[in-house]
N, C-alpha and C. Protein backbone atom coordinates (compact mmCIF):
# COMPACT_ATOMS: atom_id res chain seq x y z
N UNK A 1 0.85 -1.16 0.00
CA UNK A 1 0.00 0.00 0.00
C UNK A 1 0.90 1.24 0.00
N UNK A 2 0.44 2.17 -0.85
CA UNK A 2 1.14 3.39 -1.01
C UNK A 2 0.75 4.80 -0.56
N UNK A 3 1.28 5.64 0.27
CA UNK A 3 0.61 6.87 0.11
C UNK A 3 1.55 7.87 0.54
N UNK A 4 0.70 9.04 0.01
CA UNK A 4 1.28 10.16 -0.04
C UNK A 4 1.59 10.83 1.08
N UNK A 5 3.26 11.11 1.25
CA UNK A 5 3.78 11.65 2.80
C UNK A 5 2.97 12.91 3.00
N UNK A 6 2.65 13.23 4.15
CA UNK A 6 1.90 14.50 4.61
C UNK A 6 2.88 15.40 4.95
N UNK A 7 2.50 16.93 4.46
CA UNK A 7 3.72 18.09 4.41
C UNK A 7 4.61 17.31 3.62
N UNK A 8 4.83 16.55 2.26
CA UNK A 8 5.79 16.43 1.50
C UNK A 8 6.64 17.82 0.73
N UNK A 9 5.75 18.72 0.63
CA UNK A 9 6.34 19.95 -0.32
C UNK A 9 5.74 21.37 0.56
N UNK A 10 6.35 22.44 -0.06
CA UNK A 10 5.47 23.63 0.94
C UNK A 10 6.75 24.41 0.42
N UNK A 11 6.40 26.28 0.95
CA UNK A 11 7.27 27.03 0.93
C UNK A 11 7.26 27.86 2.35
N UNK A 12 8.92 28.23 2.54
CA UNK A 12 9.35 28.89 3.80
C UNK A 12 9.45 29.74 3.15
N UNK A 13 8.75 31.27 4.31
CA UNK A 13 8.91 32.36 3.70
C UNK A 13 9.92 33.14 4.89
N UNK A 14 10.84 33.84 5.86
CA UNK A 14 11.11 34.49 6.42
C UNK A 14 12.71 35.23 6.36
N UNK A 15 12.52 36.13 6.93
CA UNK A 15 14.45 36.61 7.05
C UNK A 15 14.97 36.56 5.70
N UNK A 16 14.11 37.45 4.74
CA UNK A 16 14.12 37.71 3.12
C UNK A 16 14.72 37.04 2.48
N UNK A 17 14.53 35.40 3.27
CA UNK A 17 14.48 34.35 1.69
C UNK A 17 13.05 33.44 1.75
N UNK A 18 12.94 32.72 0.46
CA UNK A 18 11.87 32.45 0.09
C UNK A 18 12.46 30.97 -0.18
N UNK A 19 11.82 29.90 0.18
CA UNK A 19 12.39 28.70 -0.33
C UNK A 19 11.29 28.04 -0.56
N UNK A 20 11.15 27.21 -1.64
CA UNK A 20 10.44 26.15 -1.82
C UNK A 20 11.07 24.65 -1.69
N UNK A 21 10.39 23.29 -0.75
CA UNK A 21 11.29 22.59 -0.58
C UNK A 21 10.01 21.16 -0.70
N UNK A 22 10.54 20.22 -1.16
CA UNK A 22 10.36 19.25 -1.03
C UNK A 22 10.46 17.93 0.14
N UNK A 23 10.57 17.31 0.64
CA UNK A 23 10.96 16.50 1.79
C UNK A 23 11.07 15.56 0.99
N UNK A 24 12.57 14.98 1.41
CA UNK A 24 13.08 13.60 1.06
C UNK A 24 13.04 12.66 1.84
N UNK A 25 12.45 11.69 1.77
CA UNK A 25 12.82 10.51 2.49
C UNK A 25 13.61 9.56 2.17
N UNK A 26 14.47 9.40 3.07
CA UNK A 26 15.34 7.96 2.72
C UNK A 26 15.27 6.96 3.56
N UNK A 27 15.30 5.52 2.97
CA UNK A 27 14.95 4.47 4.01
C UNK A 27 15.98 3.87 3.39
N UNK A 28 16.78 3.29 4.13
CA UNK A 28 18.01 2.12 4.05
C UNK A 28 18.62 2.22 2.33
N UNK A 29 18.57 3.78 2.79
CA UNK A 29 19.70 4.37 0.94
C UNK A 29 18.29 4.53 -0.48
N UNK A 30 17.55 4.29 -0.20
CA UNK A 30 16.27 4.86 -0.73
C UNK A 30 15.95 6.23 -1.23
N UNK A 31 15.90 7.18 -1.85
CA UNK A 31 15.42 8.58 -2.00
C UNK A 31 13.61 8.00 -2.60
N UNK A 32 13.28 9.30 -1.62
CA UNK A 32 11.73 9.58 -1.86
C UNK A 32 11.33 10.57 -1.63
N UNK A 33 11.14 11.09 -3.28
CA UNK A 33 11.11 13.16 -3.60
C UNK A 33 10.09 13.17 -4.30
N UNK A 34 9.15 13.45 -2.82
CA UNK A 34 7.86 14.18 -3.01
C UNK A 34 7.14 12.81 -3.98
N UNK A 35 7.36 11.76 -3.74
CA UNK A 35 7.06 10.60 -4.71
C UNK A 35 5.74 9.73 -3.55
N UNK A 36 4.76 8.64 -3.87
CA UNK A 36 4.35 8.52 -2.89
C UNK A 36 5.02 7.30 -2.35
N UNK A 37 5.06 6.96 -0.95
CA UNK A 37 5.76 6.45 -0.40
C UNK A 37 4.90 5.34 0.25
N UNK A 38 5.63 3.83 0.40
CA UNK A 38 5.06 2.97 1.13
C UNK A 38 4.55 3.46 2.55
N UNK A 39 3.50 3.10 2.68
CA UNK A 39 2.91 3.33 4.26
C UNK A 39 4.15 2.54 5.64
N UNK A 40 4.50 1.54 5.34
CA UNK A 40 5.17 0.89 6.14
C UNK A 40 6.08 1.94 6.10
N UNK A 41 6.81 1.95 5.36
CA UNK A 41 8.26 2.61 5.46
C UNK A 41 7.58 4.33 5.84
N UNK A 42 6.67 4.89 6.12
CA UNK A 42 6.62 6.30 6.43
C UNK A 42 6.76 6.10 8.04
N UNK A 43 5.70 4.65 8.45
CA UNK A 43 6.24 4.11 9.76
C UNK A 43 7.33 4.27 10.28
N UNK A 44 7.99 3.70 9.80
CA UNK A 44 9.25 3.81 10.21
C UNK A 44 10.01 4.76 9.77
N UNK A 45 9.88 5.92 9.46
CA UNK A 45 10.20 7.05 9.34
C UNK A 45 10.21 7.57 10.23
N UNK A 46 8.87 7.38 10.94
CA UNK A 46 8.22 8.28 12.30
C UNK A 46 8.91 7.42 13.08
N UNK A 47 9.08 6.37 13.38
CA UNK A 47 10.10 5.63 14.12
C UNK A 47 11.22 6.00 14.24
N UNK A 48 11.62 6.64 13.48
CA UNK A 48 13.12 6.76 13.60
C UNK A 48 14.24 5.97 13.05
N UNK A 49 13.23 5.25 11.83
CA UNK A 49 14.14 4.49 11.54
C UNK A 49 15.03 5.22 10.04
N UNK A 50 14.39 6.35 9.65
CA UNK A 50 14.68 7.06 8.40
C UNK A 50 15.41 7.81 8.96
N UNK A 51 15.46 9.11 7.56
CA UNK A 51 15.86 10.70 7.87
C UNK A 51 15.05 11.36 7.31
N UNK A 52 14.72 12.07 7.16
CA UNK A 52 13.62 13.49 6.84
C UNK A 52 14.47 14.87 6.46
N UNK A 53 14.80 14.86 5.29
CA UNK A 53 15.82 15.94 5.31
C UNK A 53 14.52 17.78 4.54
N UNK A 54 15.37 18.57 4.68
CA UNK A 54 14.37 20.04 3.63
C UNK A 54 15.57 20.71 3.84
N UNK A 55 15.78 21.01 2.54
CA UNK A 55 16.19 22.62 2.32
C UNK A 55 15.33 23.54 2.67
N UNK A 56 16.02 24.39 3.67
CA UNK A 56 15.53 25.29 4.62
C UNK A 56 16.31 26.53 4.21
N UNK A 57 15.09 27.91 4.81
CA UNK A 57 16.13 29.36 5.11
C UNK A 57 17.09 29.33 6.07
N UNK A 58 17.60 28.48 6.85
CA UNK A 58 18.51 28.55 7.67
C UNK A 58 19.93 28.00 7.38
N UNK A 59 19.74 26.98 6.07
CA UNK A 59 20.71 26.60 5.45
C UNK A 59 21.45 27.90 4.95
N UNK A 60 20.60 28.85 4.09
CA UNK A 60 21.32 29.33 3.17
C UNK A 60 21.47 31.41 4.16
N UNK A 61 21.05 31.25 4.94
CA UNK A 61 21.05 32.53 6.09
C UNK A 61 22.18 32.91 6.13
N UNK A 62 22.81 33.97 5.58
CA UNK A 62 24.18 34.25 6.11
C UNK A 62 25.28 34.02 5.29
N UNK A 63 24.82 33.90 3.65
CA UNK A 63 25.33 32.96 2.88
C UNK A 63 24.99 34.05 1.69
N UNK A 64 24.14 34.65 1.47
CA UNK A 64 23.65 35.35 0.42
C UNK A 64 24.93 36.13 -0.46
N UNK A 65 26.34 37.02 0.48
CA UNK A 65 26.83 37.75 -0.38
C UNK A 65 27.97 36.39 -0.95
N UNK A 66 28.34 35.24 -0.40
CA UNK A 66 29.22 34.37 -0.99
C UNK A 66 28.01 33.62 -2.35
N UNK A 67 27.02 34.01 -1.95
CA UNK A 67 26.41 33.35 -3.65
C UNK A 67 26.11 34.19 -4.53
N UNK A 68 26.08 35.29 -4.17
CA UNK A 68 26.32 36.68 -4.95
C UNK A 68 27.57 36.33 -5.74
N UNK A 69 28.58 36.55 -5.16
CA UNK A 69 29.80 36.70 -5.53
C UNK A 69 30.33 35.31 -6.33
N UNK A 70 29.52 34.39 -5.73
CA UNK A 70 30.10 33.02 -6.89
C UNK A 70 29.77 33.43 -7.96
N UNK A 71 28.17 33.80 -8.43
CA UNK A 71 27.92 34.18 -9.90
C UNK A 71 28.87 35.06 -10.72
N UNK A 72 29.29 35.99 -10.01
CA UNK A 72 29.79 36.99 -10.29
C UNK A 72 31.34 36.32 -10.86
N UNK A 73 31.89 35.52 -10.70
CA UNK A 73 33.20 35.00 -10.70
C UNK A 73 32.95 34.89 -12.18
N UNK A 74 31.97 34.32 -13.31
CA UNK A 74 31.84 34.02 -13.55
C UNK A 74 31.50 35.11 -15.60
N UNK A 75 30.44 35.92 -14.86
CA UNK A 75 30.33 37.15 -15.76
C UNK A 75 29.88 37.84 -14.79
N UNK A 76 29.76 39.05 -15.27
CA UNK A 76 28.95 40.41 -14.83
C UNK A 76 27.43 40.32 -14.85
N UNK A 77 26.64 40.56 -14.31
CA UNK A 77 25.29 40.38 -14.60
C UNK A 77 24.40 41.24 -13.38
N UNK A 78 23.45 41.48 -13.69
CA UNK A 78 22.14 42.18 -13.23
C UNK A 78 21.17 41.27 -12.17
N UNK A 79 20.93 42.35 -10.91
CA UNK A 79 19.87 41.69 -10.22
C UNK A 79 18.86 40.41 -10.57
N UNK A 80 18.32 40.71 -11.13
CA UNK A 80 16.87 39.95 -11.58
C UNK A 80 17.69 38.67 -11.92
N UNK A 81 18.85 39.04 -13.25
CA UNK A 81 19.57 38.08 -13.53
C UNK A 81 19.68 36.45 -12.64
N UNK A 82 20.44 36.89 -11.74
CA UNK A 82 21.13 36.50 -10.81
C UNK A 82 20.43 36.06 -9.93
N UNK A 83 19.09 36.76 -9.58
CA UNK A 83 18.16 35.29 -9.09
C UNK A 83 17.64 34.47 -9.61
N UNK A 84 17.07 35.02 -10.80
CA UNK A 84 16.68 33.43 -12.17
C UNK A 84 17.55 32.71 -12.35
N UNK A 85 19.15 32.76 -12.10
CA UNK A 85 19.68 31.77 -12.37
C UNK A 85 20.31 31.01 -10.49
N UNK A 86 19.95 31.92 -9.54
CA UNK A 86 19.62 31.29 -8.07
C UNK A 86 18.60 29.87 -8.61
N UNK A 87 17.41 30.56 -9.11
CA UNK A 87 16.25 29.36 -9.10
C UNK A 87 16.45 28.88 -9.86
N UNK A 88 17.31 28.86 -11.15
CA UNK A 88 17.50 28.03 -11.75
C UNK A 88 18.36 26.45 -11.95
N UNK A 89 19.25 27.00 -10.88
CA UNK A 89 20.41 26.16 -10.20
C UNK A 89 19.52 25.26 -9.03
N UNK A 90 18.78 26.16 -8.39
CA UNK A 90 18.45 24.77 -7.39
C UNK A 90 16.33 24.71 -7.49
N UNK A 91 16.86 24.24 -9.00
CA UNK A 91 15.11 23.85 -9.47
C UNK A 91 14.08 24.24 -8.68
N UNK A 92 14.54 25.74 -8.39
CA UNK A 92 13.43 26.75 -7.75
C UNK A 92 12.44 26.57 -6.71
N UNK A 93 13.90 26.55 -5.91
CA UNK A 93 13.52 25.76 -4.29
C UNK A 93 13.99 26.66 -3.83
N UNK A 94 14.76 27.99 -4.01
CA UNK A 94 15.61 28.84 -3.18
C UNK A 94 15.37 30.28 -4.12
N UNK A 95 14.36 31.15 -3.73
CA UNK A 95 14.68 32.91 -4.32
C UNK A 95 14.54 33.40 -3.64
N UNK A 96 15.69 34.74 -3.54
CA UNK A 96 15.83 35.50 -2.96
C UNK A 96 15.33 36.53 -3.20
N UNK A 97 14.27 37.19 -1.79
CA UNK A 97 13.80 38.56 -1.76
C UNK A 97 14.77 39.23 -2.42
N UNK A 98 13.43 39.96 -3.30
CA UNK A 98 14.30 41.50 -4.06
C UNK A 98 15.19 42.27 -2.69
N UNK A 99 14.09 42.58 -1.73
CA UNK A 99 15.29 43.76 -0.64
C UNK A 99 16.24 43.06 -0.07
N UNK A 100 16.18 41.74 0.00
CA UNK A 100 17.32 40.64 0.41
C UNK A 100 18.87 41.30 -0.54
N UNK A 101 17.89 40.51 -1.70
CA UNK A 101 19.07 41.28 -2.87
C UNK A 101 20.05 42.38 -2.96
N UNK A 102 19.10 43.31 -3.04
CA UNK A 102 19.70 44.38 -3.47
C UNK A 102 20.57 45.03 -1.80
N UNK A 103 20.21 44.58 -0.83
CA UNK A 103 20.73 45.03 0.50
C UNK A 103 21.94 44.49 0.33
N UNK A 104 22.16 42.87 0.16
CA UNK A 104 23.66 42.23 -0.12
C UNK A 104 24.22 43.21 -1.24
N UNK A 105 23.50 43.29 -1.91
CA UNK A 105 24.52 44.22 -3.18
C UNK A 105 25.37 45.44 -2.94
N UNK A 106 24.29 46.08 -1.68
CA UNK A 106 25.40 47.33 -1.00
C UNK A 106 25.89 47.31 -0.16
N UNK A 107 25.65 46.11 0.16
CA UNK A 107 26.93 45.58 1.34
C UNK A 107 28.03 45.27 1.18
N UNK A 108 28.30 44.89 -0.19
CA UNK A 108 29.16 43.91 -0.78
C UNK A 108 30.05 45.27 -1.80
N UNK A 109 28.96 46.52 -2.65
CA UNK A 109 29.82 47.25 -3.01
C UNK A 109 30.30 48.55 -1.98
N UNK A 110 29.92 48.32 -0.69
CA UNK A 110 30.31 49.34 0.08
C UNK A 110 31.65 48.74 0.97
N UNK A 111 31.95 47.26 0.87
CA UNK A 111 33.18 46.70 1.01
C UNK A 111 34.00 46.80 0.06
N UNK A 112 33.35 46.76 -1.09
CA UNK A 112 34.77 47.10 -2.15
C UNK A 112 34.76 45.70 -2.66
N UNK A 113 33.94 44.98 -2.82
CA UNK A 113 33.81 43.51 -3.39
C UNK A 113 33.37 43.70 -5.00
N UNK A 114 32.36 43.88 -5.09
CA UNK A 114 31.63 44.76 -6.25
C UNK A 114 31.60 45.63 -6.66
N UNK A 115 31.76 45.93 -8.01
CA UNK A 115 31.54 47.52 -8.55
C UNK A 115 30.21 47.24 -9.27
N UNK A 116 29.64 48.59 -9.75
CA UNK A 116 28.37 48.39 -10.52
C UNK A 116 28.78 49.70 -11.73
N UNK A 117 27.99 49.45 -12.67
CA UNK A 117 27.82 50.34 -13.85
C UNK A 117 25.94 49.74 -14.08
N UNK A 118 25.95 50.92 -15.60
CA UNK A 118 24.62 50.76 -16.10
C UNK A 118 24.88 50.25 -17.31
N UNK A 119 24.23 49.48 -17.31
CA UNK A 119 24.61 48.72 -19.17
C UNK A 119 23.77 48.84 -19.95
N UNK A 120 24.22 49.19 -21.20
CA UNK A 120 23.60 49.53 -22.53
C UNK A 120 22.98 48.69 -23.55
N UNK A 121 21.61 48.87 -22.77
CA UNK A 121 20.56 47.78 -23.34
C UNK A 121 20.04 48.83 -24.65
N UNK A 122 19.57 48.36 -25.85
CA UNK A 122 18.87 49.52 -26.62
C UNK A 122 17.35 49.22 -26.35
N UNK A 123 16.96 47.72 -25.94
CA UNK A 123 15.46 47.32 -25.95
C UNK A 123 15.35 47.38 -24.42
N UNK A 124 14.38 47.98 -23.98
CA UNK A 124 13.71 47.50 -22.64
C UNK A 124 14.11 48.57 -21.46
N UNK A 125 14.24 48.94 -20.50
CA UNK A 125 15.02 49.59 -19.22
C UNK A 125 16.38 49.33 -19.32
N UNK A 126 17.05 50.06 -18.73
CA UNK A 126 18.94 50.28 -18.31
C UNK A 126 18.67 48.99 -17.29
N UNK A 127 19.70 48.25 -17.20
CA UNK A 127 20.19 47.17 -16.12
C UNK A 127 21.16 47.77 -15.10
N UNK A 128 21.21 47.67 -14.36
CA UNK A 128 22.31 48.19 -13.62
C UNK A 128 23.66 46.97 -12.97
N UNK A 129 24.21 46.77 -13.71
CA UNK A 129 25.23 45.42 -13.69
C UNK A 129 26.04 45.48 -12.46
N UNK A 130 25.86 44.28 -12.26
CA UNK A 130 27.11 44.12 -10.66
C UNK A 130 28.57 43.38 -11.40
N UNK A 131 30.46 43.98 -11.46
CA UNK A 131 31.10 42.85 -11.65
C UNK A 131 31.52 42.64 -10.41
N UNK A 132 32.60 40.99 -10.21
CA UNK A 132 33.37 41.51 -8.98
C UNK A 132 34.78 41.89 -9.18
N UNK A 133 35.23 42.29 -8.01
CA UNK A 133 36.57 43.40 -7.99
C UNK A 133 37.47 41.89 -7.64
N UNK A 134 38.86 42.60 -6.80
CA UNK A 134 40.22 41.16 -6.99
C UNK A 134 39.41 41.23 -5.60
N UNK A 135 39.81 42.26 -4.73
CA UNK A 135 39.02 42.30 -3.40
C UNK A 135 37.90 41.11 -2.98
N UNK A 136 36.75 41.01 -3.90
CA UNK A 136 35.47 40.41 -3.98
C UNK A 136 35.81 38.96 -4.54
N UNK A 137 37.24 38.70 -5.25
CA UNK A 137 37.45 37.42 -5.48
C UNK A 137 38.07 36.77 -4.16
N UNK A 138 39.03 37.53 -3.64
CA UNK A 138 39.21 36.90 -2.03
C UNK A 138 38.28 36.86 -1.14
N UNK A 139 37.20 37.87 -1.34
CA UNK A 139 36.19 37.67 -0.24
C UNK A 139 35.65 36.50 -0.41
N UNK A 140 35.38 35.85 -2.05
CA UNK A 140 34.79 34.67 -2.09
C UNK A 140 35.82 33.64 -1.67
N UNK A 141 36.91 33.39 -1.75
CA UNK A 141 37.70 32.13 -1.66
C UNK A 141 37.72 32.24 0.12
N UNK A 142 37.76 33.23 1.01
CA UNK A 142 37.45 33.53 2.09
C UNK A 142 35.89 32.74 2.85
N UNK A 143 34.82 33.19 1.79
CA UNK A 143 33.54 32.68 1.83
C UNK A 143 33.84 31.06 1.78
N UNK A 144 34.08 30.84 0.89
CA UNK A 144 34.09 29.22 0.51
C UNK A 144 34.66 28.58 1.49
N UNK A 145 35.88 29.03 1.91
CA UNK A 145 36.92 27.96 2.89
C UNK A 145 35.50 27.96 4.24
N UNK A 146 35.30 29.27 4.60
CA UNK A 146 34.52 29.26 6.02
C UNK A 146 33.07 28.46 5.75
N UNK A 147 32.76 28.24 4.34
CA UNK A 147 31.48 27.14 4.06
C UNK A 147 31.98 25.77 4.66
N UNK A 148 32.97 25.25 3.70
CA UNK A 148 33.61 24.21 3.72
C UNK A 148 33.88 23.66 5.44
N UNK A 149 34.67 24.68 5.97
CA UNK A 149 34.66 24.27 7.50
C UNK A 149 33.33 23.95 8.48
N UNK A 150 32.59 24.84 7.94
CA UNK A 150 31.49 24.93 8.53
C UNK A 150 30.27 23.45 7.73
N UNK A 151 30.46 23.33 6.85
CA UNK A 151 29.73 21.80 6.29
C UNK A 151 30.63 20.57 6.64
N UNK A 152 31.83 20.85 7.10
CA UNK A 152 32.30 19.78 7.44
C UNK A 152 31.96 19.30 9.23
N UNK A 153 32.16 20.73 9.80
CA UNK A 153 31.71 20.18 11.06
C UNK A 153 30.26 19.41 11.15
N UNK A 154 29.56 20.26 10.17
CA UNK A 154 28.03 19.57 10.65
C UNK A 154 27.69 18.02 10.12
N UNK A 155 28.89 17.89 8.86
CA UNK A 155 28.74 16.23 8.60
C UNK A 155 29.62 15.31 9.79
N UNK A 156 30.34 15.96 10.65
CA UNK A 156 30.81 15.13 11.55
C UNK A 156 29.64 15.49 12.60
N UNK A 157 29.31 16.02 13.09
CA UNK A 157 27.94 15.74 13.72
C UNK A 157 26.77 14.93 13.35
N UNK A 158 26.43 15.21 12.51
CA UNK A 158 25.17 14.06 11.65
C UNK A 158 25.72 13.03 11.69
N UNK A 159 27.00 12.40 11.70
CA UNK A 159 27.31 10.83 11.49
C UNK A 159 26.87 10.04 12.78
């Protein structure tokens, strides 16, 4: 018998990010995304015999100007940009508030990470382009190492 996990999908809205998330279940190396799931095995889910994982706002809290700045490594590009390709990267489970946005953006060019210009669109509104500076490339390799430490402690905890 099969059925559908309860609260399988939903969106977190607070602390100007927006996530949409799915719940995975895994049973003895199993993935089950948003799929319906044996009744037994949800049992034992609630047992404790699974894990129950979600991408959450708390994952990515505190994190906003190092994913700023990854894009940026990359080309120059515009607000709006740069969250369509946020949601596009994580199959639009993770966008970031516009004032989220644009607040990292002057945080980041009032450190000297980012510069901005206006770019010369002939169709549509002016863009106002973010690149990053050498500054904003160490801030990211800075960003990354303190991810890395910080995902490593928490996989030695979870084990």
């Amino acid at each position: 018998m099969w059925q559908k996990a309860r609260g399988s999908a939903g969106r977190v809205r607070g602390r100007g990010l927006s996530v949409n998330f799915t719940m995975v279940y895994t049973v003895k190396n199993k993935f089950f995304i948003g799929k319906f799931v044996p009744a037994a095995q949800i049992r034992r889910l609630r047992k404790g015999m699974g894990i129950i994982m979600s991408i959450t706002s708390d994952i990515l809290r505190g994190h906003t100007e190092a994913i700023i700045l990854a894009h940026l490594l990359d080309q120059d590009s515009y607000g709006y940009q740069i969250n369509k390709d946020i949601m596009k990267k994580t199959d639009n489970r993770c966008e970031l508030k516009e004032a989220t946005l644009y607040s990292a953006f002057r945080r980041l060019e009032q450190a000297g990470y980012i510069r901005t210009y206006w770019g010369d669109e002939t169709v549509g509104a002016r863009r106002r382009y973010y690149s990053i500076t050498a500054e904003g490339r160490q801030a990211y390799q800075i960003y990354k190492h303190d991810w890395e430490e910080a995902k490593a402690d928490i996989d030695r905890l979870l084990k």
